[in-house]
PDB file of N, CA and C in Angstrom:
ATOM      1  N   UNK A   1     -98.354 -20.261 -37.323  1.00  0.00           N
ATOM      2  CA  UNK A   1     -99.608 -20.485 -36.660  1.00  0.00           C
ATOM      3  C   UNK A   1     -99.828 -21.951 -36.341  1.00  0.00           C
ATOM      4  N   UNK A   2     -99.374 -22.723 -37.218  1.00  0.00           N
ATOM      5  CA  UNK A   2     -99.760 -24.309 -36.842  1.00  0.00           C
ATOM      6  C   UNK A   2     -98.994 -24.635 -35.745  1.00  0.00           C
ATOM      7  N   UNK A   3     -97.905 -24.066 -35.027  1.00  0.00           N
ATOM      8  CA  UNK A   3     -96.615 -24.495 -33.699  1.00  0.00           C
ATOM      9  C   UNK A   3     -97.625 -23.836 -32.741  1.00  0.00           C
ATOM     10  N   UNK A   4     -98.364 -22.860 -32.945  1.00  0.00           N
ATOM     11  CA  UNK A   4     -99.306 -22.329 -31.991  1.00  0.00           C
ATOM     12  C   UNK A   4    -100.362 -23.094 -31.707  1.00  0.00           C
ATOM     13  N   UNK A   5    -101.215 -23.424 -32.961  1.00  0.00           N
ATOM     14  CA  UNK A   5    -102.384 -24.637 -32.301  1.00  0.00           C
ATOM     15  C   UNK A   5    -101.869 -25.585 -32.051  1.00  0.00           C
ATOM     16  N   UNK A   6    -100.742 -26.276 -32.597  1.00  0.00           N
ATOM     17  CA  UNK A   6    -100.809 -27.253 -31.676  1.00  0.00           C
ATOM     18  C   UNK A   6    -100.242 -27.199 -30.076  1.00  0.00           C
ATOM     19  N   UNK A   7     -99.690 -26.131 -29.961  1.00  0.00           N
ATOM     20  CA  UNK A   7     -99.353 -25.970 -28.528  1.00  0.00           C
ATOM     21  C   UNK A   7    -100.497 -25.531 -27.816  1.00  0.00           C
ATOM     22  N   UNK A   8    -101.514 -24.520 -28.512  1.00  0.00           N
ATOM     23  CA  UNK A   8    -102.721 -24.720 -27.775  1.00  0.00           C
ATOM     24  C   UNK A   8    -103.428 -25.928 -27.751  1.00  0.00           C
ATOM     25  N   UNK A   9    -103.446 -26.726 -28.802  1.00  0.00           N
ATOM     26  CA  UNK A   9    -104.158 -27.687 -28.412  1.00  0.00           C
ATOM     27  C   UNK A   9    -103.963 -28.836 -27.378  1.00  0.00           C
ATOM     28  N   UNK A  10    -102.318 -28.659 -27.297  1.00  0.00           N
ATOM     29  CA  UNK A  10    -101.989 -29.580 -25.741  1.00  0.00           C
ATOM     30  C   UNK A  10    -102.058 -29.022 -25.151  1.00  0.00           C
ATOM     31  N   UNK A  11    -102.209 -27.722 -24.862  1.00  0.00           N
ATOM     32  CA  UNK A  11    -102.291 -26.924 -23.156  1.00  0.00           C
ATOM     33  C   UNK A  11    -103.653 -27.659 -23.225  1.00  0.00           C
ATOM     34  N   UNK A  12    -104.769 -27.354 -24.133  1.00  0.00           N
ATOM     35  CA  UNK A  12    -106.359 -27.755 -23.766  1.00  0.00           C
ATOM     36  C   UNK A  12    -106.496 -29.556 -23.222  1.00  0.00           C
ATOM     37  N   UNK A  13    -105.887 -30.039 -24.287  1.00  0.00           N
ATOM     38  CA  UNK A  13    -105.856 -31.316 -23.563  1.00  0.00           C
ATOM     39  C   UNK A  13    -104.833 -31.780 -22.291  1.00  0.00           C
ATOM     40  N   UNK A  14    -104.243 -30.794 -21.817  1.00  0.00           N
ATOM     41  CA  UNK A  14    -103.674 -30.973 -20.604  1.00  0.00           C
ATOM     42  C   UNK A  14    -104.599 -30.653 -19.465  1.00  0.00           C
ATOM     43  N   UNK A  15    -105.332 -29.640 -20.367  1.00  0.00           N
ATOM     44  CA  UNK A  15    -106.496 -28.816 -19.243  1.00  0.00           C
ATOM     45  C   UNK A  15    -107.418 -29.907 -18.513  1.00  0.00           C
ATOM     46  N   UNK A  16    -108.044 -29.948 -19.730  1.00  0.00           N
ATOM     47  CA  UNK A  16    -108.576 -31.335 -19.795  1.00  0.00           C
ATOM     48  C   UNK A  16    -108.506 -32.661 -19.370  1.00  0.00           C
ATOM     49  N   UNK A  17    -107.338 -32.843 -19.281  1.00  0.00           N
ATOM     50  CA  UNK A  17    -107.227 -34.123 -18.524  1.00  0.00           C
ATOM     51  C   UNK A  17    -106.828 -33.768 -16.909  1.00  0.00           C
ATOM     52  N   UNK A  18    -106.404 -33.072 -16.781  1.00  0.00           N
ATOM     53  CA  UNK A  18    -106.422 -32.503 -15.570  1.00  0.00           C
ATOM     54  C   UNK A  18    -107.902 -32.316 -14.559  1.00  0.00           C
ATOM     55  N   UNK A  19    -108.757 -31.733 -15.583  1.00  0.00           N
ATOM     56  CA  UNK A  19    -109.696 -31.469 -14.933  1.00  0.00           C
ATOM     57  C   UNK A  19    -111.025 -33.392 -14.600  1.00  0.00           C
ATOM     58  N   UNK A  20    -110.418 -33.810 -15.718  1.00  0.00           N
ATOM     59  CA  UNK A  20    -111.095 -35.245 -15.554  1.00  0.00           C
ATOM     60  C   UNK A  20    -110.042 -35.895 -14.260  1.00  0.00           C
ATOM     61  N   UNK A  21    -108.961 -35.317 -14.376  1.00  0.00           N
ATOM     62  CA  UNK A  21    -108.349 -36.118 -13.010  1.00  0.00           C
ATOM     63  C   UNK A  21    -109.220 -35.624 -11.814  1.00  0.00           C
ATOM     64  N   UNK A  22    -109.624 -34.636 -11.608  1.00  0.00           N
ATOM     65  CA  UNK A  22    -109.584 -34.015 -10.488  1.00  0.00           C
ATOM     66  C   UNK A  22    -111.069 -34.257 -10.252  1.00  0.00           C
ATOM     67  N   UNK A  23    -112.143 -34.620 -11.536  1.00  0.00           N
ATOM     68  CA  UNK A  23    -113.131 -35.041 -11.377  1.00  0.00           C
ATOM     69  C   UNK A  23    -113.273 -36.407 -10.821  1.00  0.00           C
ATOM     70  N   UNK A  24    -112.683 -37.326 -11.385  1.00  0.00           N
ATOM     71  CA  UNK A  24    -112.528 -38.448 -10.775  1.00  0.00           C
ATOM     72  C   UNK A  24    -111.739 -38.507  -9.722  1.00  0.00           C
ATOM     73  N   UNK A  25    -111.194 -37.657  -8.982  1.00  0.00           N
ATOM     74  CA  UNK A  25    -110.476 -37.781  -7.605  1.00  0.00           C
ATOM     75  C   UNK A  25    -111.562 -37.744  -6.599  1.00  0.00           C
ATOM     76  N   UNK A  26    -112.756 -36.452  -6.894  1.00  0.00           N
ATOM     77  CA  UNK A  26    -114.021 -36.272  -6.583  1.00  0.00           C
ATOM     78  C   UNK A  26    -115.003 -37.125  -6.206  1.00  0.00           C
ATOM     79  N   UNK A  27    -115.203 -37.591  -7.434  1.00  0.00           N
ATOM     80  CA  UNK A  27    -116.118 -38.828  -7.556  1.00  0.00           C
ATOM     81  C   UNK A  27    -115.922 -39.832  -6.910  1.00  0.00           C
ATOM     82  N   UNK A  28    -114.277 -40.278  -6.555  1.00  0.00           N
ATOM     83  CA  UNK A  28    -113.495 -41.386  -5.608  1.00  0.00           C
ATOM     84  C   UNK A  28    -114.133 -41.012  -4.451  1.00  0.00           C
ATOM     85  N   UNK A  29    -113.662 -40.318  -4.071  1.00  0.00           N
ATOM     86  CA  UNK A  29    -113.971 -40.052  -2.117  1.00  0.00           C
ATOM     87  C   UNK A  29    -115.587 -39.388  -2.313  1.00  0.00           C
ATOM     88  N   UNK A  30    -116.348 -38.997  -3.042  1.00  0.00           N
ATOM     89  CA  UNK A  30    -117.389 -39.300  -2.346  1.00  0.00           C
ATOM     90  C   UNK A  30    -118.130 -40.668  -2.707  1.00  0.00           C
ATOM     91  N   UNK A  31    -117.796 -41.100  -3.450  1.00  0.00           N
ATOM     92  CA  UNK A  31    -117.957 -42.779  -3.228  1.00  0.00           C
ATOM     93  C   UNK A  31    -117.637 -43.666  -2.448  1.00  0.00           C
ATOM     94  N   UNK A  32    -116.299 -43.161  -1.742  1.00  0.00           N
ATOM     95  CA  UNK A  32    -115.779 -43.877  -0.552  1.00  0.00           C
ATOM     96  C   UNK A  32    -116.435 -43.381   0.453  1.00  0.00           C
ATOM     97  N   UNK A  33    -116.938 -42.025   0.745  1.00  0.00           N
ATOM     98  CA  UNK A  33    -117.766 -41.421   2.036  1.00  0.00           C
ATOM     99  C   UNK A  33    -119.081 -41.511   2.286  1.00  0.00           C
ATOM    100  N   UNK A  34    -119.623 -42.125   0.876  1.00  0.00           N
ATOM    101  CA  UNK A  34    -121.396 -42.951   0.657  1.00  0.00           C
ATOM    102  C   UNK A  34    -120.869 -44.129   1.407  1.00  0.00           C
ATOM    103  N   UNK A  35    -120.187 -44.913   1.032  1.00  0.00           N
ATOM    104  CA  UNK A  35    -119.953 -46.442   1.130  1.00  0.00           C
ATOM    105  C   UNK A  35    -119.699 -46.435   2.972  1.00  0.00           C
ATOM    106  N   UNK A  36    -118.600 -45.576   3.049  1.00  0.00           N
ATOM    107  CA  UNK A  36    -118.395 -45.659   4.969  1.00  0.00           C
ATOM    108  C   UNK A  36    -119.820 -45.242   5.565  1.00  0.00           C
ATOM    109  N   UNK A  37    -120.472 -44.349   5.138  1.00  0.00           N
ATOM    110  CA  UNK A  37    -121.618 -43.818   6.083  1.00  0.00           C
ATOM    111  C   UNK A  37    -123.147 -45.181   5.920  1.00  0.00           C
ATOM    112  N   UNK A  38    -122.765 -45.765   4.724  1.00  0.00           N
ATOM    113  CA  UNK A  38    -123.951 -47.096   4.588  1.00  0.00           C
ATOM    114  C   UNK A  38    -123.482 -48.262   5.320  1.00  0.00           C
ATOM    115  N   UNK A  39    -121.652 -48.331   5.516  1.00  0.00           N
ATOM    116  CA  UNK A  39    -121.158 -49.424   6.519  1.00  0.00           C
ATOM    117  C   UNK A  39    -121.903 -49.083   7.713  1.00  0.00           C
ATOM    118  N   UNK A  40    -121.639 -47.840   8.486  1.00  0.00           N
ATOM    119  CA  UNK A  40    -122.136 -47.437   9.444  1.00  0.00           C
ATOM    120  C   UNK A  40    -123.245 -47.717   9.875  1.00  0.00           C
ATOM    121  N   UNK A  41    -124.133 -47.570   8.996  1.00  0.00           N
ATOM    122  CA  UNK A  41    -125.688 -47.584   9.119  1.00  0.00           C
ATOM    123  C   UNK A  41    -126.102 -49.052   9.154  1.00  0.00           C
ATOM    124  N   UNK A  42    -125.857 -50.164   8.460  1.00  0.00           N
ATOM    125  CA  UNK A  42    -125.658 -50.969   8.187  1.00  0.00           C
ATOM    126  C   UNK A  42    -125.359 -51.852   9.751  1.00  0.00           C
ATOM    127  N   UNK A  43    -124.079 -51.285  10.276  1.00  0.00           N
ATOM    128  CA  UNK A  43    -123.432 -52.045  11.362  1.00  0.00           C
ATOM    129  C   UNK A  43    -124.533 -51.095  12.316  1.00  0.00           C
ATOM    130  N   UNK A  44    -124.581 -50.331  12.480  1.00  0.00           N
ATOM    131  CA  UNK A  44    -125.795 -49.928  13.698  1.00  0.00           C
ATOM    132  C   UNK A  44    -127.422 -50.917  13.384  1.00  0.00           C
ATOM    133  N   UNK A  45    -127.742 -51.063  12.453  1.00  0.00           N
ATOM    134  CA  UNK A  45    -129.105 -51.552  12.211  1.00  0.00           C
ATOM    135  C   UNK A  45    -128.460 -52.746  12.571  1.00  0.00           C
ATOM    136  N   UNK A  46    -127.875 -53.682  12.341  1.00  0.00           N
ATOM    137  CA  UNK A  46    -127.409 -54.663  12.498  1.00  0.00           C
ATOM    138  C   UNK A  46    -127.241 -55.215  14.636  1.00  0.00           C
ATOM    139  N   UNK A  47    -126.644 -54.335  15.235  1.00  0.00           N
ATOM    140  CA  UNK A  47    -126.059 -53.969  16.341  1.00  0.00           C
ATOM    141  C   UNK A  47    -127.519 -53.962  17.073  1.00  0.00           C
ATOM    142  N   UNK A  48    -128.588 -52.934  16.733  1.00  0.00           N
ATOM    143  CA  UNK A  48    -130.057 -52.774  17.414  1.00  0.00           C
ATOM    144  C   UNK A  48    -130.535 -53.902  17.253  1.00  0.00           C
ATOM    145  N   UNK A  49    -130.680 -54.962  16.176  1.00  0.00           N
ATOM    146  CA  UNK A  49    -131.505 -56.090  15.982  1.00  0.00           C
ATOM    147  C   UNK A  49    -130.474 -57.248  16.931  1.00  0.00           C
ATOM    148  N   UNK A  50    -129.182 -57.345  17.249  1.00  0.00           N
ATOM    149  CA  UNK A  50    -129.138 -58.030  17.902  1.00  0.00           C
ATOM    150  C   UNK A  50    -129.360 -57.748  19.369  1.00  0.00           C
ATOM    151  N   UNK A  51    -129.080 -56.618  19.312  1.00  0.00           N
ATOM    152  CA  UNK A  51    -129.760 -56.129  20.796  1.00  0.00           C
ATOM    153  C   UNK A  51    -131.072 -56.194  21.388  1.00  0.00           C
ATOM    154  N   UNK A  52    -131.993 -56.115  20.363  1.00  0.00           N
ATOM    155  CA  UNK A  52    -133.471 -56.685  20.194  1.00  0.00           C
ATOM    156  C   UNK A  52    -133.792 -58.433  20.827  1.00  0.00           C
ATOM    157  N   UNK A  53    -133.126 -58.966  19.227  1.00  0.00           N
ATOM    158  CA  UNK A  53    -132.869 -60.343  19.942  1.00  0.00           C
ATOM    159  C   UNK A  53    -132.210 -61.250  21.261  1.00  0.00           C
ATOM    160  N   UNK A  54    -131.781 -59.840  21.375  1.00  0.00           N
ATOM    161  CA  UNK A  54    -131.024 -60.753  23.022  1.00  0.00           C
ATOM    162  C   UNK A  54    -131.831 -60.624  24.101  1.00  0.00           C
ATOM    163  N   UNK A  55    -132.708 -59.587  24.125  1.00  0.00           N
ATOM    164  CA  UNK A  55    -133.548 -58.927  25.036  1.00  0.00           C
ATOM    165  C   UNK A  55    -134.920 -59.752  24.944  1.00  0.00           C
ATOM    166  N   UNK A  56    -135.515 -60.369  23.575  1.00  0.00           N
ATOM    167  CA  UNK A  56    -136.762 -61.533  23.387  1.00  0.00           C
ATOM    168  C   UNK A  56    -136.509 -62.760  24.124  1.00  0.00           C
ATOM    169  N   UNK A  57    -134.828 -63.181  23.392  1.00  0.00           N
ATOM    170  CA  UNK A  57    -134.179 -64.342  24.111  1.00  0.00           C
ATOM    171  C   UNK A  57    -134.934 -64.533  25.658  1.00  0.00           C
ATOM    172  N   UNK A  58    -134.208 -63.791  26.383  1.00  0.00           N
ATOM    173  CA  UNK A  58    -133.708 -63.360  27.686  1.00  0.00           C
ATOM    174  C   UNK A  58    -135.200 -63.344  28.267  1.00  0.00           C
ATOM    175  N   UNK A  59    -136.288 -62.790  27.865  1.00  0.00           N
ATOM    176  CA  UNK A  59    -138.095 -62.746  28.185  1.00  0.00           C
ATOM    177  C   UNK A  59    -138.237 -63.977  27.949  1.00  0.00           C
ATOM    178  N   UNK A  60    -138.247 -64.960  27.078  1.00  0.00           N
ATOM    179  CA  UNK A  60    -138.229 -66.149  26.609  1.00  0.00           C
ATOM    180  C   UNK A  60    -137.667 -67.520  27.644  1.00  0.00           C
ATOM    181  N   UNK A  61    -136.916 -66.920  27.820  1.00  0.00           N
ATOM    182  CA  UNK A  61    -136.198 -68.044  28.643  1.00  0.00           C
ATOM    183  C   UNK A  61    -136.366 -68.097  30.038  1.00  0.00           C
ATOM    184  N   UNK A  62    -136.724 -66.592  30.497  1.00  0.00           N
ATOM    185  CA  UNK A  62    -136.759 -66.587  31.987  1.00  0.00           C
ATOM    186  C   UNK A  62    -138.782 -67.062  31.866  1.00  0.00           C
ATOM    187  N   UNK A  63    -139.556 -66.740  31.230  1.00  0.00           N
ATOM    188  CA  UNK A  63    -140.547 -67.366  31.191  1.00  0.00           C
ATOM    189  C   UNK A  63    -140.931 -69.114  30.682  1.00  0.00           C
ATOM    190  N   UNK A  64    -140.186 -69.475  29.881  1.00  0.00           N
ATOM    191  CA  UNK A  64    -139.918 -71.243  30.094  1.00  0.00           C
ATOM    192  C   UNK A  64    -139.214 -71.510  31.320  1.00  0.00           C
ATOM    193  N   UNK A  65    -138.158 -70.942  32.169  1.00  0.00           N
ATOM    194  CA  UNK A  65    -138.033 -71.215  33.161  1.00  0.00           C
ATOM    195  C   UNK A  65    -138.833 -71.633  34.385  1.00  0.00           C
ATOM    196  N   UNK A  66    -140.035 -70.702  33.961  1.00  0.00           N
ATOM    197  CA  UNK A  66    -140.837 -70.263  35.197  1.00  0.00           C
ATOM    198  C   UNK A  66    -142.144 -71.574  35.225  1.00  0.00           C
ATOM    199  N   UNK A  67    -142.505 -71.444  33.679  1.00  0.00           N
ATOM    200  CA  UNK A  67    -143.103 -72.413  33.576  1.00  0.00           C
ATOM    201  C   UNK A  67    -142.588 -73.955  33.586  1.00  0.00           C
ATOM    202  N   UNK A  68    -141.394 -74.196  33.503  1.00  0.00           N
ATOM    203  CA  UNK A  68    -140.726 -75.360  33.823  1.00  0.00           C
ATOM    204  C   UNK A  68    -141.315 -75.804  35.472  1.00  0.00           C
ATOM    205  N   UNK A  69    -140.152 -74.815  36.576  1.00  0.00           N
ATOM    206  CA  UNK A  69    -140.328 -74.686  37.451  1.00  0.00           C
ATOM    207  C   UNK A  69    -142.025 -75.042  38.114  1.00  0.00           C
ATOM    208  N   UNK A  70    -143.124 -74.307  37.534  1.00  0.00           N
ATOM    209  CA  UNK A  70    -144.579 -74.489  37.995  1.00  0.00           C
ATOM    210  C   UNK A  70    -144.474 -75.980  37.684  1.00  0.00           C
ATOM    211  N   UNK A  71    -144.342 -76.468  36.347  1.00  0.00           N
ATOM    212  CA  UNK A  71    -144.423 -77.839  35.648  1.00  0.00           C
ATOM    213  C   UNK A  71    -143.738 -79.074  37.040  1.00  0.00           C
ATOM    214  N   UNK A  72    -142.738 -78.494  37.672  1.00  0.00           N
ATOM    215  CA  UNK A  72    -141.907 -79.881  38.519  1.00  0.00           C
ATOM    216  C   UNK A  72    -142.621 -79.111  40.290  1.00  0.00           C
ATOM    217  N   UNK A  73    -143.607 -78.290  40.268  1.00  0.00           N
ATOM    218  CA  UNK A  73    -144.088 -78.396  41.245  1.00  0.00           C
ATOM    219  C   UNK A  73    -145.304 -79.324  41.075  1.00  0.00           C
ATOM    220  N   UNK A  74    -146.282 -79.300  39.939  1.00  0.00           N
ATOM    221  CA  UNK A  74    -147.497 -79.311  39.497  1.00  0.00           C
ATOM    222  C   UNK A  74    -147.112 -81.192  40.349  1.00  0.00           C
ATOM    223  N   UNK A  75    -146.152 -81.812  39.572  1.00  0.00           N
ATOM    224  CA  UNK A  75    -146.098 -83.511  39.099  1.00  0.00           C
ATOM    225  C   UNK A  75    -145.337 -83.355  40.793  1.00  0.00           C
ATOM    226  N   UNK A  76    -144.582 -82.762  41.580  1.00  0.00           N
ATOM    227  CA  UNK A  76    -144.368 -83.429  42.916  1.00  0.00           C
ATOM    228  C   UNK A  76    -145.409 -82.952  43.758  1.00  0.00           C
ATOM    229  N   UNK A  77    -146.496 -82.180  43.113  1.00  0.00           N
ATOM    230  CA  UNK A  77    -147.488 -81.849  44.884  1.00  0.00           C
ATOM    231  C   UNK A  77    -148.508 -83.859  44.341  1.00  0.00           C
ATOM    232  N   UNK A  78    -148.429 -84.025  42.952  1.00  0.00           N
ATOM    233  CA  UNK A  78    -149.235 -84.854  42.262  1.00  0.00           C
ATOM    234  C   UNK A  78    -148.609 -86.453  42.985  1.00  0.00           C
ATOM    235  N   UNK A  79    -147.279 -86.469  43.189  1.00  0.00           N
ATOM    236  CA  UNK A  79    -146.478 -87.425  43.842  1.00  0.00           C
ATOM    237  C   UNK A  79    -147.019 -87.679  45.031  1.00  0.00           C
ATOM    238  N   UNK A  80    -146.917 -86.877  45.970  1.00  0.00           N
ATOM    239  CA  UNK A  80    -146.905 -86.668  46.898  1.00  0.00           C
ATOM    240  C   UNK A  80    -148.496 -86.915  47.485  1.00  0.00           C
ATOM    241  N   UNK A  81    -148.829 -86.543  46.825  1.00  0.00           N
ATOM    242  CA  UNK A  81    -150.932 -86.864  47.462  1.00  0.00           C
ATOM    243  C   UNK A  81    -150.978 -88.333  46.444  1.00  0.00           C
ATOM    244  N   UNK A  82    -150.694 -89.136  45.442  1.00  0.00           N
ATOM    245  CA  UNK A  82    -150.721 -90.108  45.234  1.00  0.00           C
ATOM    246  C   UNK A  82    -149.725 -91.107  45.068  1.00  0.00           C
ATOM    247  N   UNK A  83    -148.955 -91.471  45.810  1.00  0.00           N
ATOM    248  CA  UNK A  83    -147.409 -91.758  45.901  1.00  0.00           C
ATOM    249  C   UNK A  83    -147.347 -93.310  44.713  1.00  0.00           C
ATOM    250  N   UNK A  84    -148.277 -94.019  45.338  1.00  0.00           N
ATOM    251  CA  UNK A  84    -148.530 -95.333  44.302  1.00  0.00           C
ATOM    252  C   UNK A  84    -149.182 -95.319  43.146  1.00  0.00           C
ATOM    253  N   UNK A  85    -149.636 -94.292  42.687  1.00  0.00           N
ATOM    254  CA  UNK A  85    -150.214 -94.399  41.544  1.00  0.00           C
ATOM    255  C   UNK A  85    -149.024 -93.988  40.429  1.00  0.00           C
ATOM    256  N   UNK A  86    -148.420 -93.033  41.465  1.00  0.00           N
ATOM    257  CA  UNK A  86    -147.320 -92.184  40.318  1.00  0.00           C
ATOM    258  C   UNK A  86    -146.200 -93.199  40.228  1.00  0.00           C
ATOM    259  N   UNK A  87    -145.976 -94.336  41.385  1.00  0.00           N
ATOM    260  CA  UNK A  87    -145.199 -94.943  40.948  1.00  0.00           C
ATOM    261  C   UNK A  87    -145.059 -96.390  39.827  1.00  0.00           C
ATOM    262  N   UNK A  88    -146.523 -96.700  39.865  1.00  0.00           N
ATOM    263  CA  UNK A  88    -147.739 -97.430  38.768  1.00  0.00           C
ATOM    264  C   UNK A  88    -147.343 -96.487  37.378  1.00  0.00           C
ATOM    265  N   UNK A  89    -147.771 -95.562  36.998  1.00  0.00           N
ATOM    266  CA  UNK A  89    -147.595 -94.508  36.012  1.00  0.00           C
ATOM    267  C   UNK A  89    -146.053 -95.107  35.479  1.00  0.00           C
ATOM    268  N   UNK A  90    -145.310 -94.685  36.141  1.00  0.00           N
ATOM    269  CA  UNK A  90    -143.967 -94.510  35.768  1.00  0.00           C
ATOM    270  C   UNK A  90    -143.537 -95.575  35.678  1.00  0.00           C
ATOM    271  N   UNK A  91    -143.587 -97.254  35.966  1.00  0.00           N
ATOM    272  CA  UNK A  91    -143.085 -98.242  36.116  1.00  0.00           C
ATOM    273  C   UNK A  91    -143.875 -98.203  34.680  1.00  0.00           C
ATOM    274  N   UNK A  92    -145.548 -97.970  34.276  1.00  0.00           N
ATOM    275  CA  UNK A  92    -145.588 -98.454  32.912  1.00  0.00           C
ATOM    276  C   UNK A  92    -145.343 -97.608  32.057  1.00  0.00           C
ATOM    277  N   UNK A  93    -144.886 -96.275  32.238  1.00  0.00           N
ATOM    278  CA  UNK A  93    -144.058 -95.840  30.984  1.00  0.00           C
ATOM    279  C   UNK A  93    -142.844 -96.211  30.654  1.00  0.00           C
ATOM    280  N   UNK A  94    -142.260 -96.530  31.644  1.00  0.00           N
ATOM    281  CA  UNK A  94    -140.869 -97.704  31.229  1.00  0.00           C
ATOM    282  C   UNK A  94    -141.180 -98.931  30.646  1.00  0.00           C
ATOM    283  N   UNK A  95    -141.945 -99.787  31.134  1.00  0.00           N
ATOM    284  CA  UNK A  95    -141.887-101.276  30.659  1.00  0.00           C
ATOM    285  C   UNK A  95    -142.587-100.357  28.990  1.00  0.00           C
ATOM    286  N   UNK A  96    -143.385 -99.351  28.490  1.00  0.00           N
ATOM    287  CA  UNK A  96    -143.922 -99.299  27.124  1.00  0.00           C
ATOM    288  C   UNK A  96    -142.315 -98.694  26.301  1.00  0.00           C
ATOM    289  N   UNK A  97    -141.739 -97.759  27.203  1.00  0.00           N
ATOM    290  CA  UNK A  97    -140.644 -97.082  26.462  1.00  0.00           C
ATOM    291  C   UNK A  97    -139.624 -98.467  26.442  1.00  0.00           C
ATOM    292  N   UNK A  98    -139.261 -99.779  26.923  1.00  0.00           N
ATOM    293  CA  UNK A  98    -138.599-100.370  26.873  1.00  0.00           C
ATOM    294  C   UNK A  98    -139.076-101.165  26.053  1.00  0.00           C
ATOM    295  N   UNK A  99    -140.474-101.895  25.933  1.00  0.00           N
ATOM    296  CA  UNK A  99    -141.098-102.748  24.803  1.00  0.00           C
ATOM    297  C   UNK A  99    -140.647-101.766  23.507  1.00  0.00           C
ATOM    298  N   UNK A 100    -141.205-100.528  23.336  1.00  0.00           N
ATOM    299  CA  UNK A 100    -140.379 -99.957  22.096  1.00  0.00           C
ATOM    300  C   UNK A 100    -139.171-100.105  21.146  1.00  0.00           C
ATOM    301  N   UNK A 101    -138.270 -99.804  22.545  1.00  0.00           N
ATOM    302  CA  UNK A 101    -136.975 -99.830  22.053  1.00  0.00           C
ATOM    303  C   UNK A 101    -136.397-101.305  21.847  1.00  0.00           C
ATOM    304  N   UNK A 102    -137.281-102.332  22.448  1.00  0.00           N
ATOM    305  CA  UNK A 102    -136.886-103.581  21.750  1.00  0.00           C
ATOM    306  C   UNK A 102    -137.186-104.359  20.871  1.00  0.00           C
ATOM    307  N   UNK A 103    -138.227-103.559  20.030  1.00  0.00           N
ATOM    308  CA  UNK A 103    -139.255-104.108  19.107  1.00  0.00           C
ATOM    309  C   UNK A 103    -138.017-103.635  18.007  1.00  0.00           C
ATOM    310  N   UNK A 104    -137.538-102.602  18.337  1.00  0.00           N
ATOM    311  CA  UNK A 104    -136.719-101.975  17.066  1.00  0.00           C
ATOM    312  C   UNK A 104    -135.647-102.385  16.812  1.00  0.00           C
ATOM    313  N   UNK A 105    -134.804-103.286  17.396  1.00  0.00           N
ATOM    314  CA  UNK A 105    -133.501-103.985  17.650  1.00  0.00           C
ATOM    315  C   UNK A 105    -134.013-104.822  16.743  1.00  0.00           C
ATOM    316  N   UNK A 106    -135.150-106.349  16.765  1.00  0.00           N
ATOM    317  CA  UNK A 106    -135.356-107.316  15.838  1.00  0.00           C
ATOM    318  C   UNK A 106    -135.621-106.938  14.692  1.00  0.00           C
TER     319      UNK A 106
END
């Protein structure tokens, strides 16, 4: 009887480990098939927000454009109906931007 249990008792622990193999083979791939489907999700959420941001960009820029554009009409219709004043203006924002930059040299 004892050549018997112990041969049953390694069939059981063969069983046994067998069946923990096959559990943990389990447990592998659906851990690997959580992990791919959260990459996924992950790279799509990722993918919409830059697609988001390119599309704010893009509203953003074509509206500073626009307002640029109004901005260099506003100062040449302003030229143009006061030709000497604007050129008064601008001669003393140079001589102040040049007193600046030479105050900072000494």
């Amino acid at each position: 009887m004892p050549a018997n249990a112990a041969d049953y008792a390694a069939d059981e622990m063969k069983a046994a480990s067998g069946n923990a193999t096959e559990s943990a083979s389990r447990l592998s791939a659906e851990a690997q098939r959580t992990f791919a489907e959260a990459r996924t999700r992950i790279e799509q959420v990722v993918q919409d927000g830059l697609e988001q941001l390119r599309a704010q960009s893009r509203a953003y820029a074509d509206n500073a454009g626009q307002q640029l554009e109004q901005a260099g009409q506003y100062v040449t219709e302003r030229v143009k109906e006061r030709p000497l004043a604007a050129t008064g203006a601008a001669l003393g924002v140079g001589v102040l931007i040049g007193l600046l930059l030479s105050s900072g040299r000494r």
